[in-house]
Protein backbone atom coordinates (compact mmCIF):
# COMPACT_ATOMS: atom_id res chain seq x y z
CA UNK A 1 153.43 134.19 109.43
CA UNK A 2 150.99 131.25 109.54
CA UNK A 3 149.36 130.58 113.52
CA UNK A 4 147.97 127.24 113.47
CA UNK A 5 146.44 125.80 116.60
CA UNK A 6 147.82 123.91 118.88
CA UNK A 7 146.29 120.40 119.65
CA UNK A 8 147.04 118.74 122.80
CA UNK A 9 146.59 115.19 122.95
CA UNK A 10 146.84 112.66 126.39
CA UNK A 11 149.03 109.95 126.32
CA UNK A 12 147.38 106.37 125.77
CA UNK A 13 147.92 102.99 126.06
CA UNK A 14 147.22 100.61 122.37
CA UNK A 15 143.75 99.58 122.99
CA UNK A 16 142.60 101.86 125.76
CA UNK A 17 140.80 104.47 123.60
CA UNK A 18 137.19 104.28 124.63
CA UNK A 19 134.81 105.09 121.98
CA UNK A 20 132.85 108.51 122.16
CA UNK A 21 129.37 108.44 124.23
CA UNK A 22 126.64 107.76 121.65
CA UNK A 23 122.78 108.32 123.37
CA UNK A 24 120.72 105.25 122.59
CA UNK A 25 118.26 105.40 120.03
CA UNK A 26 114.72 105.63 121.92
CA UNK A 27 113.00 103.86 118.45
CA UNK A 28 113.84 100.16 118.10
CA UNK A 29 116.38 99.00 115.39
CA UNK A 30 114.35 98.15 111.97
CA UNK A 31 113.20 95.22 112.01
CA UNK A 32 112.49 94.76 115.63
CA UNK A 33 108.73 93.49 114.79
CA UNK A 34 105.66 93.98 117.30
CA UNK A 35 108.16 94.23 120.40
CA UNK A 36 109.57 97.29 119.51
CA UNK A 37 106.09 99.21 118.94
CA UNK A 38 105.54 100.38 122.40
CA UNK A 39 109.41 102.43 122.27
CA UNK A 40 108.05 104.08 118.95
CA UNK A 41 104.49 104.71 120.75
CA UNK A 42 106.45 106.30 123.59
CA UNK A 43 108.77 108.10 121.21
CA UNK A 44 106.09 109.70 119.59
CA UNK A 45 104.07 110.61 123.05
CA UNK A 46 107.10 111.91 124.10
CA UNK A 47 107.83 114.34 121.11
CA UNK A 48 104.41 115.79 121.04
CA UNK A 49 101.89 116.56 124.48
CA UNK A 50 98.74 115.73 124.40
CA UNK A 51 96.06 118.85 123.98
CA UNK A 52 92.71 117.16 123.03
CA UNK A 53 90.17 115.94 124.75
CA UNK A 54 90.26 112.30 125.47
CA UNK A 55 87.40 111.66 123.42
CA UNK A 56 88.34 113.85 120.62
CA UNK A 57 91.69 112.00 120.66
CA UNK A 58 89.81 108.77 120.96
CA UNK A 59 87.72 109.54 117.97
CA UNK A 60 90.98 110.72 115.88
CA UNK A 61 92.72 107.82 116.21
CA UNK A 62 90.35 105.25 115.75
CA UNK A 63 89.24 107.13 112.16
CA UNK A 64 93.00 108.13 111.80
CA UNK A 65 94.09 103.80 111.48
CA UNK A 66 90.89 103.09 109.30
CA UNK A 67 92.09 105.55 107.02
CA UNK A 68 95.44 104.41 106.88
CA UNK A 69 94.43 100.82 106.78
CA UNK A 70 92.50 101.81 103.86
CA UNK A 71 94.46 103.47 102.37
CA UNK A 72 97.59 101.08 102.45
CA UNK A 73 95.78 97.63 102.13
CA UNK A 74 92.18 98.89 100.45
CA UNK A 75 90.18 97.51 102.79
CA UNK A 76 87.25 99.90 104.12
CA UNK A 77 88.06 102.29 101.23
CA UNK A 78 83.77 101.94 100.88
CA UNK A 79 83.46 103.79 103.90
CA UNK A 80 84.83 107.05 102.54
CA UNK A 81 83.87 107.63 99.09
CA UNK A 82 84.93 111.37 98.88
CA UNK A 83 88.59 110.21 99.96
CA UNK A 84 88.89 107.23 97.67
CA UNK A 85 86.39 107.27 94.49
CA UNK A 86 85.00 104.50 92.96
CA UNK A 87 86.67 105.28 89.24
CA UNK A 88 85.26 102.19 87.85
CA UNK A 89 88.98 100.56 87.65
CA UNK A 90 90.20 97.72 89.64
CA UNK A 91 92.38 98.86 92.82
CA UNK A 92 95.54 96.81 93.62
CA UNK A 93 96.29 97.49 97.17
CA UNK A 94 99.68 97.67 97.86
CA UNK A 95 100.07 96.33 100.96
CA UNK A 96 98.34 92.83 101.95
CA UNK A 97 95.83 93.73 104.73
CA UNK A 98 97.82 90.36 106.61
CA UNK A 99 101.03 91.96 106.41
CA UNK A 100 100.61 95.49 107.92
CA UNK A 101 100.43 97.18 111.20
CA UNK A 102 100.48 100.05 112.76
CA UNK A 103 103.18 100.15 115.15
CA UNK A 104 102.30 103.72 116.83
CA UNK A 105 99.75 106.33 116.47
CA UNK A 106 98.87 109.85 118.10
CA UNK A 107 96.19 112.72 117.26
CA UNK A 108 97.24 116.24 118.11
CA UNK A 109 95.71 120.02 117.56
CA UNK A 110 97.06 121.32 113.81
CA UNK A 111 96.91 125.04 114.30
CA UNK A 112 93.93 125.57 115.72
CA UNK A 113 90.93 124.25 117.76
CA UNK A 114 88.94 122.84 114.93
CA UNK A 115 91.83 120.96 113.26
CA UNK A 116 93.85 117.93 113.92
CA UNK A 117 96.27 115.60 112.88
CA UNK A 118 96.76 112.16 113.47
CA UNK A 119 100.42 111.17 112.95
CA UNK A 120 100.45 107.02 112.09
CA UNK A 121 103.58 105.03 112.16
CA UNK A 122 103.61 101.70 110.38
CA UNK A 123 104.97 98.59 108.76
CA UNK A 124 104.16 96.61 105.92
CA UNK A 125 105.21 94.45 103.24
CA UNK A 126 104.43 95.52 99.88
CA UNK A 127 103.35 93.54 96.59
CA UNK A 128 106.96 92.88 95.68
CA UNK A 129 108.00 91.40 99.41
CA UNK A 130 109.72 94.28 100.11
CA UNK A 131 109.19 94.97 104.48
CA UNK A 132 109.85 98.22 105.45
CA UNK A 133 108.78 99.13 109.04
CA UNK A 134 108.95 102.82 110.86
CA UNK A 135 106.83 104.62 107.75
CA UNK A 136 104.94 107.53 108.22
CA UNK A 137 102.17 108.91 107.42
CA UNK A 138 99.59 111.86 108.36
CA UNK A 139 96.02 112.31 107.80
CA UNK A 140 94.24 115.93 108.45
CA UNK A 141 91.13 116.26 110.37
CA UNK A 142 88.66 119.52 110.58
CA UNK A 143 85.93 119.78 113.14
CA UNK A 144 82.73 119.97 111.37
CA UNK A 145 78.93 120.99 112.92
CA UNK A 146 75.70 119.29 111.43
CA UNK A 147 72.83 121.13 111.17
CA UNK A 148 71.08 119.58 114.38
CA UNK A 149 74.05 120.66 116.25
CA UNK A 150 76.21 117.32 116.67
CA UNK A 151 80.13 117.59 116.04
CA UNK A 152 82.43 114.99 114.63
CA UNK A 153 85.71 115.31 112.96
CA UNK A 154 85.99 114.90 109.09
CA UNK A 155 89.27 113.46 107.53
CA UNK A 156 90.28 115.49 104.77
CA UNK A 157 92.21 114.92 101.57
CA UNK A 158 95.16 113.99 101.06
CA UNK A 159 97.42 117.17 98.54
């Protein structure tokens, strides 16, 4: 003997079915352009609390967009050498430094007090035209000492 379950179903009129309840997104549809950046900002606060210091967070973002800006478009690659060697061959960046932005960005703790992370959302268009918005990237941070005592965070490299 086979049970099967039994599925009730309520009586409706044609065209009275309302569609299930769908949650809005909280990030803007792709696309939106530099209106939609503050939902994405606020996304991101939202999904991870703040626990640094305002001036350690200050610090981490401001390095945290350089590096990405240099990264993507090449400019200010100059300004760390041990992250992007000169190898003596031309560069093409592959994102023009006119088309890119970064539409959100936030610097939290990464396991412990003397790491961090700086989590980068962007858009850009690429050599080929191509715009793609809502990318993103990470670049790691360690706390580092010099020797007459002053503290700074280094980016490190990218595995």
């Amino acid at each position: 003997m086979v049970v099967r379950p039994s599925v009730r179903t309520l009586p409706s009129e044609p065209g009275t079915a309302s569609p299930p309840a769908v949650a809005p997104s909280p990030l803007p549809p792709h696309g939106e352009g530099v209106a939609g950046d503050q939902s994405v900002q606020r996304s991101l606060e939202g999904a991870w609390p703040a626990d640094l210091p305002a001036a350690d967070e200050r610090e981490l973002l401001t390095a945290g967009r350089a590096l990405l800006r240099a990264d993507a478009t090449g400019v200010g690659r100059a300004q760390w050498p041990e992250l992007f060697p000169d190898t003596g061959q031309v560069v093409v960046p592959a994102f023009s430094a006119t088309r890119f932005r970064i539409q959100a960005a936030i610097a939290r703790r990464d396991g412990g007090p003397g790491k961090a992370v700086v989590h980068l959302v962007w858009a850009g268009t690429d050599r080929g035209g191509t715009f793609t918005d809502l990318r993103i990237a990470d670049w790691h941070f360690t706390r580092t000492t010099s020797k007459k005592g002053a503290s700074t965070w280094t980016p490190q490299p990218r595995t």
